[in-house]
Protein backbone atom coordinates (compact mmCIF):
# COMPACT_ATOMS: atom_id res chain seq x y z
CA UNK A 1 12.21 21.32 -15.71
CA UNK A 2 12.33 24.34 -13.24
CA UNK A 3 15.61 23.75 -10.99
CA UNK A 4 15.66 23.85 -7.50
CA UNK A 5 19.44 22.72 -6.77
CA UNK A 6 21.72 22.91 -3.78
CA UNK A 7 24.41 23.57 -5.97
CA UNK A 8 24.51 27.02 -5.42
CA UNK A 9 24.03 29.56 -2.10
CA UNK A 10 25.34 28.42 1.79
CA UNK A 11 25.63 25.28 2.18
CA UNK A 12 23.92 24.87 5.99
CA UNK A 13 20.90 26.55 4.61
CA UNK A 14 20.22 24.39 2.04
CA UNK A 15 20.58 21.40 4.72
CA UNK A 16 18.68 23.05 7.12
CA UNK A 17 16.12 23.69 4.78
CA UNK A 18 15.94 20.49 3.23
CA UNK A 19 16.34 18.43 6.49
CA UNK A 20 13.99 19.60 8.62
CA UNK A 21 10.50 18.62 6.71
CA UNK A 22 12.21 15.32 6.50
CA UNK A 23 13.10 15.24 10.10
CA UNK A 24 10.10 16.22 11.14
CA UNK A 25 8.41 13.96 8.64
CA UNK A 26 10.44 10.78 10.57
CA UNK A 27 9.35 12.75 13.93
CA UNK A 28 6.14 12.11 13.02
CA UNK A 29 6.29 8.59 11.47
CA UNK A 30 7.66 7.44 15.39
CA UNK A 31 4.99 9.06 16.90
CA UNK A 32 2.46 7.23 15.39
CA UNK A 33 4.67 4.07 16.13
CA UNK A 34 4.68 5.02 19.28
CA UNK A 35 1.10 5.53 19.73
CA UNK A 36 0.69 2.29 18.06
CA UNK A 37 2.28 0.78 21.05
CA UNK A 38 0.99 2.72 23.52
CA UNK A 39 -2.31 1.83 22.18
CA UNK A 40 -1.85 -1.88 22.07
CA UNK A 41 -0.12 -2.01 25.25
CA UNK A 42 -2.78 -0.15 26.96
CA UNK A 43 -5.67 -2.00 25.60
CA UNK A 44 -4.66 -5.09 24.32
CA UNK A 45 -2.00 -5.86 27.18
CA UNK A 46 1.53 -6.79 27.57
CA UNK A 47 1.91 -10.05 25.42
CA UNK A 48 0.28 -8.26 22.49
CA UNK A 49 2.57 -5.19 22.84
CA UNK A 50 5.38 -8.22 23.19
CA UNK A 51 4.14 -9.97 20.06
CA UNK A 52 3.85 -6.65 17.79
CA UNK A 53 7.40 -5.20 19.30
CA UNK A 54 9.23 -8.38 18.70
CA UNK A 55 8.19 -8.45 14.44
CA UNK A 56 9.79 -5.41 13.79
CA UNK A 57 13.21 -6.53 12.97
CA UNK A 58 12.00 -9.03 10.68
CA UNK A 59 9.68 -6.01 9.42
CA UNK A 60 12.49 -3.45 8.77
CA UNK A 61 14.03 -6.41 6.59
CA UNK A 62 11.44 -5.36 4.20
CA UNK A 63 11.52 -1.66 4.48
CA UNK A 64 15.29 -1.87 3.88
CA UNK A 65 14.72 -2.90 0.61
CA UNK A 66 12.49 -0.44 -0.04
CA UNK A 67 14.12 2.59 1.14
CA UNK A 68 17.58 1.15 -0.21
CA UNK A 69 16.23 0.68 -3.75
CA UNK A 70 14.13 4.02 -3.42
CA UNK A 71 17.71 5.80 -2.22
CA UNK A 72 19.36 4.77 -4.65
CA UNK A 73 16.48 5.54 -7.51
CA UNK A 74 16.83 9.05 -5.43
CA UNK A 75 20.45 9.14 -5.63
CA UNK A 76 20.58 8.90 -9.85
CA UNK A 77 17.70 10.75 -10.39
CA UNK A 78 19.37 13.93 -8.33
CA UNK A 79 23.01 13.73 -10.42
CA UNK A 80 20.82 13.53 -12.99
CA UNK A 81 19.20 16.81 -12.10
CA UNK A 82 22.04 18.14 -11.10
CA UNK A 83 23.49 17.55 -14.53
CA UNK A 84 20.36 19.41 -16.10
CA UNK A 85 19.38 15.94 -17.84
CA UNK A 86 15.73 16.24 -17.89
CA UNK A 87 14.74 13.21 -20.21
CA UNK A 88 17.25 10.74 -18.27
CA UNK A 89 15.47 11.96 -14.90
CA UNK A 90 11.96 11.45 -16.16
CA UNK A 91 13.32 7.62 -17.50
CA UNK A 92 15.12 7.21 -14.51
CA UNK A 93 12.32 7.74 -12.07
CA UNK A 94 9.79 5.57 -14.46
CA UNK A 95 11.91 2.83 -14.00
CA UNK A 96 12.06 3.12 -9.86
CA UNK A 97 8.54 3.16 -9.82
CA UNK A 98 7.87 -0.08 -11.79
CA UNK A 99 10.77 -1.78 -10.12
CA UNK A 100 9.55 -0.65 -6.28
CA UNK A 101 6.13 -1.79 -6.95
CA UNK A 102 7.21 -4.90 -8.30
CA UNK A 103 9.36 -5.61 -5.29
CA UNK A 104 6.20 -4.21 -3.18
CA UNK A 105 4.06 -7.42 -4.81
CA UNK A 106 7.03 -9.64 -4.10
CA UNK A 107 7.43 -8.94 -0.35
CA UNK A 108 4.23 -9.22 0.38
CA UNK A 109 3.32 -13.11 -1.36
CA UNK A 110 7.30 -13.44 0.57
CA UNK A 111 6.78 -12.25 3.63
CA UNK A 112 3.55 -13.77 4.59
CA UNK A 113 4.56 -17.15 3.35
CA UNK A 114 7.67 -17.34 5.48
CA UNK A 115 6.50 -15.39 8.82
CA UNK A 116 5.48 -18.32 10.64
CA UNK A 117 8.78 -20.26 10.35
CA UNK A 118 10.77 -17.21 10.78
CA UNK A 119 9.22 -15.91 13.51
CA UNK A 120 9.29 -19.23 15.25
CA UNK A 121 12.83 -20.47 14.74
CA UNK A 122 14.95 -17.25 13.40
CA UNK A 123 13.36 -14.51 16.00
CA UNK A 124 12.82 -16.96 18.31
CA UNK A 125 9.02 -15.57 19.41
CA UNK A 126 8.10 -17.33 22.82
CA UNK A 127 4.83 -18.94 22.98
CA UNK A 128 3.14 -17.04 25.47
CA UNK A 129 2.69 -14.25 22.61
CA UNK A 130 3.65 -16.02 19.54
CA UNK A 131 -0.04 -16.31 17.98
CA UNK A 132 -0.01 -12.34 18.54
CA UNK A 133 3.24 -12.06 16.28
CA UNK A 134 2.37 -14.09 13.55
CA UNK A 135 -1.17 -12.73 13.05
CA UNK A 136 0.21 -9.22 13.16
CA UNK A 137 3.11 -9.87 10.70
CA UNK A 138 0.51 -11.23 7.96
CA UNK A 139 -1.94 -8.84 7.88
CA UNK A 140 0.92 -6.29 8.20
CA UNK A 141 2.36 -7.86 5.12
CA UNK A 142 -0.33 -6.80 2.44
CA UNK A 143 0.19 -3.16 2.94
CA UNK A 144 3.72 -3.83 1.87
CA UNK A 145 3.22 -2.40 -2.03
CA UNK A 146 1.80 0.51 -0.53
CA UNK A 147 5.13 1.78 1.28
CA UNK A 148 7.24 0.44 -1.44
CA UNK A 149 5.07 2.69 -3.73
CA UNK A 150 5.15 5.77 -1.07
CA UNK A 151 9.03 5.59 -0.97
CA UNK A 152 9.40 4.98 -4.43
CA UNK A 153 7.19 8.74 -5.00
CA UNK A 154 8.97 10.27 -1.65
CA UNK A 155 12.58 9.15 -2.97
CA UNK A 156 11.52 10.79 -6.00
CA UNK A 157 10.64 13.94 -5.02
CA UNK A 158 13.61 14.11 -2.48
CA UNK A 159 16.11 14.01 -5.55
CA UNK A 160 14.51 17.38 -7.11
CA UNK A 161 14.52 18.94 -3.76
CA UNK A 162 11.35 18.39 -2.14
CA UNK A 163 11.46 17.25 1.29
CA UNK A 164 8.61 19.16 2.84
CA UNK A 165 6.19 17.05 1.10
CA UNK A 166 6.92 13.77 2.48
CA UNK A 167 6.20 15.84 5.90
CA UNK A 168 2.61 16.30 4.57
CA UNK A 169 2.10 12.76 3.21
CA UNK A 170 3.48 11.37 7.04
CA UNK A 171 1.13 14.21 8.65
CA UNK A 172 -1.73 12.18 7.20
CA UNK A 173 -0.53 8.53 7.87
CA UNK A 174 0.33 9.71 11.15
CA UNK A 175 -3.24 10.94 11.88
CA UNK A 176 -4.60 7.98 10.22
CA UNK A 177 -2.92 5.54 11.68
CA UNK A 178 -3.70 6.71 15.88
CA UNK A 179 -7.28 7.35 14.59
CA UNK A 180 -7.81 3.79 13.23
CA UNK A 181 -5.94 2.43 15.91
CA UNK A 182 -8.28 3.75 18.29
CA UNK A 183 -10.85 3.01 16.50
CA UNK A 184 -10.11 -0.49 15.56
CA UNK A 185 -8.14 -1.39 19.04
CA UNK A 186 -9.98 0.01 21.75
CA UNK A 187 -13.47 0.30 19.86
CA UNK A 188 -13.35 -3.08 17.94
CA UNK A 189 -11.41 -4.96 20.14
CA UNK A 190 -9.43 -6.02 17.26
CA UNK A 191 -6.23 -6.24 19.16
CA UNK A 192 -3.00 -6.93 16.74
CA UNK A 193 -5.01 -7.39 13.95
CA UNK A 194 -6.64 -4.08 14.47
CA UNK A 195 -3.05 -2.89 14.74
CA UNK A 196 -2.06 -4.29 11.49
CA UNK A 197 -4.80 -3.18 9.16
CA UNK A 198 -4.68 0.67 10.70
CA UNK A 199 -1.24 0.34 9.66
CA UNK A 200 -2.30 -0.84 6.05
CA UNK A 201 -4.68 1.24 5.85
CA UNK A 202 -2.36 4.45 7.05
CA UNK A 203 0.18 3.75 4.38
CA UNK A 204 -2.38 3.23 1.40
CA UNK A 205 -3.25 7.02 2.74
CA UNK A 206 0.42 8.51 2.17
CA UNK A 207 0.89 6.43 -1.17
CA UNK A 208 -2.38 8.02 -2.77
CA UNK A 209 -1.01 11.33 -1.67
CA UNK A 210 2.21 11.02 -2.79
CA UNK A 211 1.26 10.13 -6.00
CA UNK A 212 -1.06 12.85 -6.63
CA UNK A 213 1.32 15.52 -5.32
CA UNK A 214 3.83 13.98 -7.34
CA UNK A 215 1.58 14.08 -10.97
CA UNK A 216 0.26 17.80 -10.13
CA UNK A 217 3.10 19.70 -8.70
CA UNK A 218 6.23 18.15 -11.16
CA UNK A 219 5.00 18.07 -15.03
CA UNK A 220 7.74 16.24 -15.80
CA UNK A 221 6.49 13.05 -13.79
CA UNK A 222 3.25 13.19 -15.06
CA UNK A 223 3.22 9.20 -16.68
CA UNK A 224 0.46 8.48 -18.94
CA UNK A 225 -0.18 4.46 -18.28
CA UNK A 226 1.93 3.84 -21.68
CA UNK A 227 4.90 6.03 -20.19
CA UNK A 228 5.78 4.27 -17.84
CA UNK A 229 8.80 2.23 -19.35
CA UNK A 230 11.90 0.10 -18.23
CA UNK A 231 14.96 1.01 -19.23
CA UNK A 232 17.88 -1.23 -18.38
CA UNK A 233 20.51 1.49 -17.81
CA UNK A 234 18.24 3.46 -15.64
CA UNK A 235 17.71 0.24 -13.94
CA UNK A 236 21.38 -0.71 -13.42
CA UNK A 237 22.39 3.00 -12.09
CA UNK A 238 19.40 2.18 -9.59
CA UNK A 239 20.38 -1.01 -8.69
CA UNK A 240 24.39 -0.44 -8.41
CA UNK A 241 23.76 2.65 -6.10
CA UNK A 242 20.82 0.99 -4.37
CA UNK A 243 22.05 -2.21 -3.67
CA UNK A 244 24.61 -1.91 -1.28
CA UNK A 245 22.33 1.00 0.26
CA UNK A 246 19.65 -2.25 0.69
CA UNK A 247 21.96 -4.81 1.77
CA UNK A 248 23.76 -2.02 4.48
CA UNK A 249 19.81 -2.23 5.89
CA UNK A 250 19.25 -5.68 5.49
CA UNK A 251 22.38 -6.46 7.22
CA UNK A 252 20.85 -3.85 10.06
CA UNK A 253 17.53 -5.82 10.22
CA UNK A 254 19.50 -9.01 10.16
CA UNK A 255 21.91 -7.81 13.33
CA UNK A 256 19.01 -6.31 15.09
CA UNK A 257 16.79 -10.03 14.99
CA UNK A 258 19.51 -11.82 16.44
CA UNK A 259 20.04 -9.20 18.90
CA UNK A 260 16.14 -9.39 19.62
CA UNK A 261 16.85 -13.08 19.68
CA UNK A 262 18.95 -12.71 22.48
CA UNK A 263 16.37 -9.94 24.29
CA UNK A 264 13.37 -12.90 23.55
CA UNK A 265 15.80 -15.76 25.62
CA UNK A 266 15.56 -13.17 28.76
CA UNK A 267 11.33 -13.33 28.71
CA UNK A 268 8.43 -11.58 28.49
CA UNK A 269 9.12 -8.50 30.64
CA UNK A 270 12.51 -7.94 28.52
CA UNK A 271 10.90 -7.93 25.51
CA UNK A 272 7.95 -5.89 26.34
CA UNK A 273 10.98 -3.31 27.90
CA UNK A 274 12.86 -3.88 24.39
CA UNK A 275 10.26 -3.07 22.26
CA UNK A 276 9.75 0.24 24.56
CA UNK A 277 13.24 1.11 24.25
CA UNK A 278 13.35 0.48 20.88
CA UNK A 279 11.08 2.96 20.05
CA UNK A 280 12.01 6.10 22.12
CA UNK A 281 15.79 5.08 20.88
CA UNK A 282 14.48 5.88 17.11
CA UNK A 283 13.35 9.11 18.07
CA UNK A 284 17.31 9.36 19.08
CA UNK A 285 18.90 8.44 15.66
CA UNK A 286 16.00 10.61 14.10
CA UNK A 287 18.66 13.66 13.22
CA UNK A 288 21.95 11.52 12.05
CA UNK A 289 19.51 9.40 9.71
CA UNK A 290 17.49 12.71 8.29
CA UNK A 291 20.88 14.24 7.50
CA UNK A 292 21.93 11.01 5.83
CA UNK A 293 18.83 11.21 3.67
CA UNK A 294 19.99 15.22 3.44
CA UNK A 295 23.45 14.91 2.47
CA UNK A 296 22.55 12.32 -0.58
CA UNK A 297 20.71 13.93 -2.31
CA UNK A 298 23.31 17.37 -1.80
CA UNK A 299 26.22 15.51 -2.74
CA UNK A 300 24.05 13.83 -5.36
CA UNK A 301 23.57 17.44 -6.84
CA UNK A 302 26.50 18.97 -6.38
CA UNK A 303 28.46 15.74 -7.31
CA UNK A 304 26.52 15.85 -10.68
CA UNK A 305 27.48 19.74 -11.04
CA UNK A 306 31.12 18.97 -10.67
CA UNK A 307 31.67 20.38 -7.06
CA UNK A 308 33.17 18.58 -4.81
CA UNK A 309 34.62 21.53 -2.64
CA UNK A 310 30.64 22.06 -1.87
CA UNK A 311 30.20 18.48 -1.08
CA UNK A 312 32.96 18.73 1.80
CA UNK A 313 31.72 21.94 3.52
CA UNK A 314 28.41 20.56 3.52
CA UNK A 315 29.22 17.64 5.25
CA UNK A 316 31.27 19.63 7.92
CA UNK A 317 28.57 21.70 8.60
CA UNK A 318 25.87 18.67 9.04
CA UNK A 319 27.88 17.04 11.32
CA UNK A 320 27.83 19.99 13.73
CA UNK A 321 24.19 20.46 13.44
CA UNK A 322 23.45 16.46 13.49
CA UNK A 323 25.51 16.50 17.00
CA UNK A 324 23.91 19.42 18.60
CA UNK A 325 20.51 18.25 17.78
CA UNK A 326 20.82 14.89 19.44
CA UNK A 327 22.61 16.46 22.45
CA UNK A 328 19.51 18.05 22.89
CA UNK A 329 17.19 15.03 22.36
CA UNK A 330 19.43 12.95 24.76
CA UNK A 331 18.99 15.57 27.33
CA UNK A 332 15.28 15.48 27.14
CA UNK A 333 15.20 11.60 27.26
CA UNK A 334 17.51 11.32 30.25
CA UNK A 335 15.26 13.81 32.41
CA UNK A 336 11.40 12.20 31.28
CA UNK A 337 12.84 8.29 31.17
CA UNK A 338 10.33 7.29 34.21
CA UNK A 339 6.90 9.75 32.36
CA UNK A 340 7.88 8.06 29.11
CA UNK A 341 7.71 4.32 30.74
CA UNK A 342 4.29 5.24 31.92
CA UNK A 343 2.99 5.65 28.83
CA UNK A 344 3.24 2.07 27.95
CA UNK A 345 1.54 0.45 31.19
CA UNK A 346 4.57 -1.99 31.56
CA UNK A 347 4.59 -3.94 34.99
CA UNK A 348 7.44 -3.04 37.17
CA UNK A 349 9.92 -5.30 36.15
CA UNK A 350 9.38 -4.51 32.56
CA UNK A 351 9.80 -0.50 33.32
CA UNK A 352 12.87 -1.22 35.83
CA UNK A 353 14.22 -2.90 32.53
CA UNK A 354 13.55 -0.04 30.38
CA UNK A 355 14.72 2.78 32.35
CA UNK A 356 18.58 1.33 32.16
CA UNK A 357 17.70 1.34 28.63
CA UNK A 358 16.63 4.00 27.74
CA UNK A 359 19.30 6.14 29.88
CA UNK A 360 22.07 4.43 28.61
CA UNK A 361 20.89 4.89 24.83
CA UNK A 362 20.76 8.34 25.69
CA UNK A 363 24.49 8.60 26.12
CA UNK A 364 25.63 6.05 23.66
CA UNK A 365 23.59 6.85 20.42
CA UNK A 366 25.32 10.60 20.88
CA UNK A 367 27.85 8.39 18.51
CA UNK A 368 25.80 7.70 15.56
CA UNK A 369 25.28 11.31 15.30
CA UNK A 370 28.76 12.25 14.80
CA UNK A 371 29.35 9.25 11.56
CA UNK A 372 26.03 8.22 9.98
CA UNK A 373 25.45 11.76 7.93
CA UNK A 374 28.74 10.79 6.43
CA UNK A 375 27.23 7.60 4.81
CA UNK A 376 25.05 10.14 2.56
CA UNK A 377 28.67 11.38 1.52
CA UNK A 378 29.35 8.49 0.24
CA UNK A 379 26.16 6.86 -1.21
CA UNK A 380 25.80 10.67 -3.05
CA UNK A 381 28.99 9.97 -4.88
CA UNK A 382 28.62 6.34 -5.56
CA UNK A 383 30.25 4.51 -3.01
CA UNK A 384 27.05 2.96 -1.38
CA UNK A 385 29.19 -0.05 -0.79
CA UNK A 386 31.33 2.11 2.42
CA UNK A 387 28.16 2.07 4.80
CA UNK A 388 27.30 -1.45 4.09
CA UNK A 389 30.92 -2.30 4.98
CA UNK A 390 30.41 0.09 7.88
CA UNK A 391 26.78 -1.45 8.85
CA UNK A 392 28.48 -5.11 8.56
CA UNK A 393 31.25 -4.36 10.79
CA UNK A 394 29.35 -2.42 13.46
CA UNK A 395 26.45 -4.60 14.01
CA UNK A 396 29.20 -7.76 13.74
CA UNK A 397 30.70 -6.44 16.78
CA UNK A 398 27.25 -5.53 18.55
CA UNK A 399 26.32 -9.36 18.08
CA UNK A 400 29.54 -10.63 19.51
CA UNK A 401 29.64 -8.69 22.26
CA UNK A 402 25.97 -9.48 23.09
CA UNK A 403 26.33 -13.10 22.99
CA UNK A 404 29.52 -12.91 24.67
CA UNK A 405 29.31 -11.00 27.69
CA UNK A 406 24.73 -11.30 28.08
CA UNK A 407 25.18 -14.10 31.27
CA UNK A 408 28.61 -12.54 32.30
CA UNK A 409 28.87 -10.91 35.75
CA UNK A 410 30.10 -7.34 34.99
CA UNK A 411 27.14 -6.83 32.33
CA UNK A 412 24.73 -9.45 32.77
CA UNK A 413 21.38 -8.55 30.87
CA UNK A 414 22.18 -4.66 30.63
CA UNK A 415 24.77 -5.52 27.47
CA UNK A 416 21.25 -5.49 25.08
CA UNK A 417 22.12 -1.59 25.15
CA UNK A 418 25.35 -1.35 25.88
CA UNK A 419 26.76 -3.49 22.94
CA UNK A 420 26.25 -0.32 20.89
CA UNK A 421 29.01 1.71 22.35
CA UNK A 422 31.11 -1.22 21.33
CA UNK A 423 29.37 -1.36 17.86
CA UNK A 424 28.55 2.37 17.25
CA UNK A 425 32.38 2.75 18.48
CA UNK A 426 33.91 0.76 15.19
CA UNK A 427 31.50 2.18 12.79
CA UNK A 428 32.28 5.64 13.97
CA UNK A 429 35.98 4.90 13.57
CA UNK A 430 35.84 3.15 10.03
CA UNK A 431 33.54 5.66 8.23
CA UNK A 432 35.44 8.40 9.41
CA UNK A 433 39.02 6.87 8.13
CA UNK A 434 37.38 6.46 4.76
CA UNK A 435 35.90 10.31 4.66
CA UNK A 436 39.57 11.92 5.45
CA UNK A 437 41.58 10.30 3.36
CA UNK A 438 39.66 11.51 0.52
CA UNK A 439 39.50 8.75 -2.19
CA UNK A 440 35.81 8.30 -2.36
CA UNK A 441 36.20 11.30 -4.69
CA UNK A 442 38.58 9.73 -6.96
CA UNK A 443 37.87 6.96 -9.41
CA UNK A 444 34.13 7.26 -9.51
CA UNK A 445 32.17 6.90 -12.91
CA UNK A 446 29.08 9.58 -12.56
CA UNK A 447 25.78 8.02 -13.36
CA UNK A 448 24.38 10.78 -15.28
CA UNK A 449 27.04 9.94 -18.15
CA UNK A 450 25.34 6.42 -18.49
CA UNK A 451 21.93 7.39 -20.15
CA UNK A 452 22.27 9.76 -22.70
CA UNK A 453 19.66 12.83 -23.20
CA UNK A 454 17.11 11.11 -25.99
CA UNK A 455 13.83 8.97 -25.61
């Protein structure tokens, strides 16, 4: 197994290096999201664009499972590499990719038999686009084993160091994706159903490339059919680090539908601006969440080589570099607010919502960027359970606030963005009381210890 650590060299440039394919991977993964609404909003109108936007918290409920489960598959498989444990990695990473799939098959039977009632009473989806919403969200639903299978491969291949390859498998799902949307949208006159099987479609694309990237470039994960085996202690390092790495998302998904709730109970033109905002504000939390991904699988390695020193001046460093980089991105959002509103074709109350949106996200998302790398800290090191605690607490407050103070006089409608200086505020303050005082080294049993190095 040819190594490729972080465990040795400047810190910054290995998370510079590493980050950046995955940043720009995510860069790239928005922009077709984006395009996806531009195109439906331009050609299918405003209720479709209402009826795809207002899914997608009740869609990231599945892709938290998926990337928590993959992370924490990721997050074993890199202490194991960092321990030089080559047979435990290649077990390790078997096991991931039967238990993702599996979980793949589940969400989709799941998810398409419970997306009308959920959608109807949970999300609270009006009727004037409600048909659009539930048709999407099934026919979204059956790509679901593909992007449990793509994160499964990308987690893997993250843990040995390979980041710029997810940037190539995204290039081509990206592409994909805007070309069958056109295609399907404004060609076919498909409308949301068009939008759903481009998406499909688009992830099948980076799930066959990922896997045949995965089998040429690294020998070792080069599974005949019979290879592929379970093995329980694999499994339960997965599962322990993944699990609270899940639920920390799930509870995300969970906050963000009843805050979409509330968006839905303010009509059509909020919830057209919402699912606008919602999307240029990703773009926003693009660096803090790459450097997340970054800083597990670092800590990962260098937690597995017995450094911890290293895992502290790395996570100094990526905290400076996460905060300049958003500065930047805030900066470019608060000058093109009114071009990027265009974009969409909202009417003018929709866009008059979205512009206070999108310039206060611009200022208060600045705060995500100076905590959430921090959570890759922790999950690297086995304490996935400190962001979830985080997540709970944070989005907790964001709800409150939002139901509190969303008919009130001094915020009125405009607390649908500001409830995340409240939230963003607590999280900020929690994770950072938990990184200085320094036990999250202490006390932790490493992972590569638990399989030993036979077949």
């Amino acid at each position: 197994m040819s190594k490729r650590t972080m465990t040795e060299g400047t810190p910054w440039k290995h998370i510079i290096s590493f980050a950046m394919p995955v940043l720009a991977g995510s860069l790239l993964q928005q922009l077709y999201n984006t395009a996806d609404s531009v195109i439906v909003g331009r050609n299918a109108g405003q209720s479709a664009l209402s009826g795809v936007g207002t899914t997608g918290t009740f869609a990231f409920l599945f892709l938290a499972i998926a990337i928590g489960f993959s992370s924490g598959n990721s997050v074993v498989i890199a202490q194991h590499y960092g321990a030089g444990n080559e047979k435990a990695v290649r077990r390790t990473a078997s096991t991931g990719i039967i238990l993702l799939l599996a979980l793949g098959i589940a969400s989709t039977v799941i998810g398409i038999a419970v997306s009308e009632p959920v959608l109807t009473h949970f999300v609270g989806v009006k009727p004037e686009y409600h048909d659009y919403a539930v048709q999407y969200f099934r026919w979204y639903c059956l790509g679901l084993i593909f992007q449990f299978g793509y994160n499964a491969f990308s987690a893997i291949l993250r843990a040995v160091g390979d980041s710029k390859a997810t940037l190539y498998f995204l290039l081509i799902s990206s592409v994909l994706n805007i070309v069958l949307d056109l295609l399907f949208i404004k060609v076919f006159k498909w409308g949301v159903f068009g939008a759903a099987i481009a998406t499909d479609i688009a992830q099948a694309g980076s799930f066959i490339a990922a896997y045949i990237y995965m089998i040429k470039k690294y020998p070792v994960f080069r599974f005949k059919l019979s290879e592929y085996v379970w093995d329980s202690k694999a499994a339960k390092s997965t599962v322990i680090v993944g699990t609270p790495i899940a639920l920390q998302l799930v509870i995300v998904s969970l906050g963000l539908t009843l805050i979409q709730r509330a968006v839905n109970d303010f009509g059509e033109n909020m919830t057209a601006s919402f699912t606008v905002g919602s999307r240029i504000e990703m773009y926003l939390n693009l660096p803090c969440n790459a450097f997340q991904t970054t800083l597990a699988t670092y800590t990962g390695q260098n937690y597995g080589a017995g450094k911890p020193e290293r895992v502290k001046q790395g996570a100094r460093q990526t905290i400076l570099i996460s905060v300049g980089i958003t500065l930047i991105i805030s900066a470019v959002i608060m000058l093109t607010s009114q071009n990027i509103i265009d974009l969409f074709k909202l009417n003018d109350a929709a866009a008059g919502y979205c512009i206070q949106h999108l310039r206060t996200i611009a200022l208060v998302n600045v705060v995500l960027s100076v905590y959430i790398p921090l959570f890759g800290v922790f999950q690297g090191t086995n304490h996935s359970f400190i962001p979830t605690i985080v997540a709970t607490c944070a989005l907790t407050v964001r709800i409150i606030v939002t139901y509190i103070f969303r008919y009130s006089d001094f915020f009125g409608y405009s607390i649908i963005w500001w409830n995340g200086l409240f939230g963003f505020g607590t999280g900020c303050t929690i994770t950072w009381l938990n990184y200085l005082s320094g036990w999250w080294l202490k006390g932790s049993t490493l992972s590569t210890k638990k399989i030993p190095e036979k077949d």
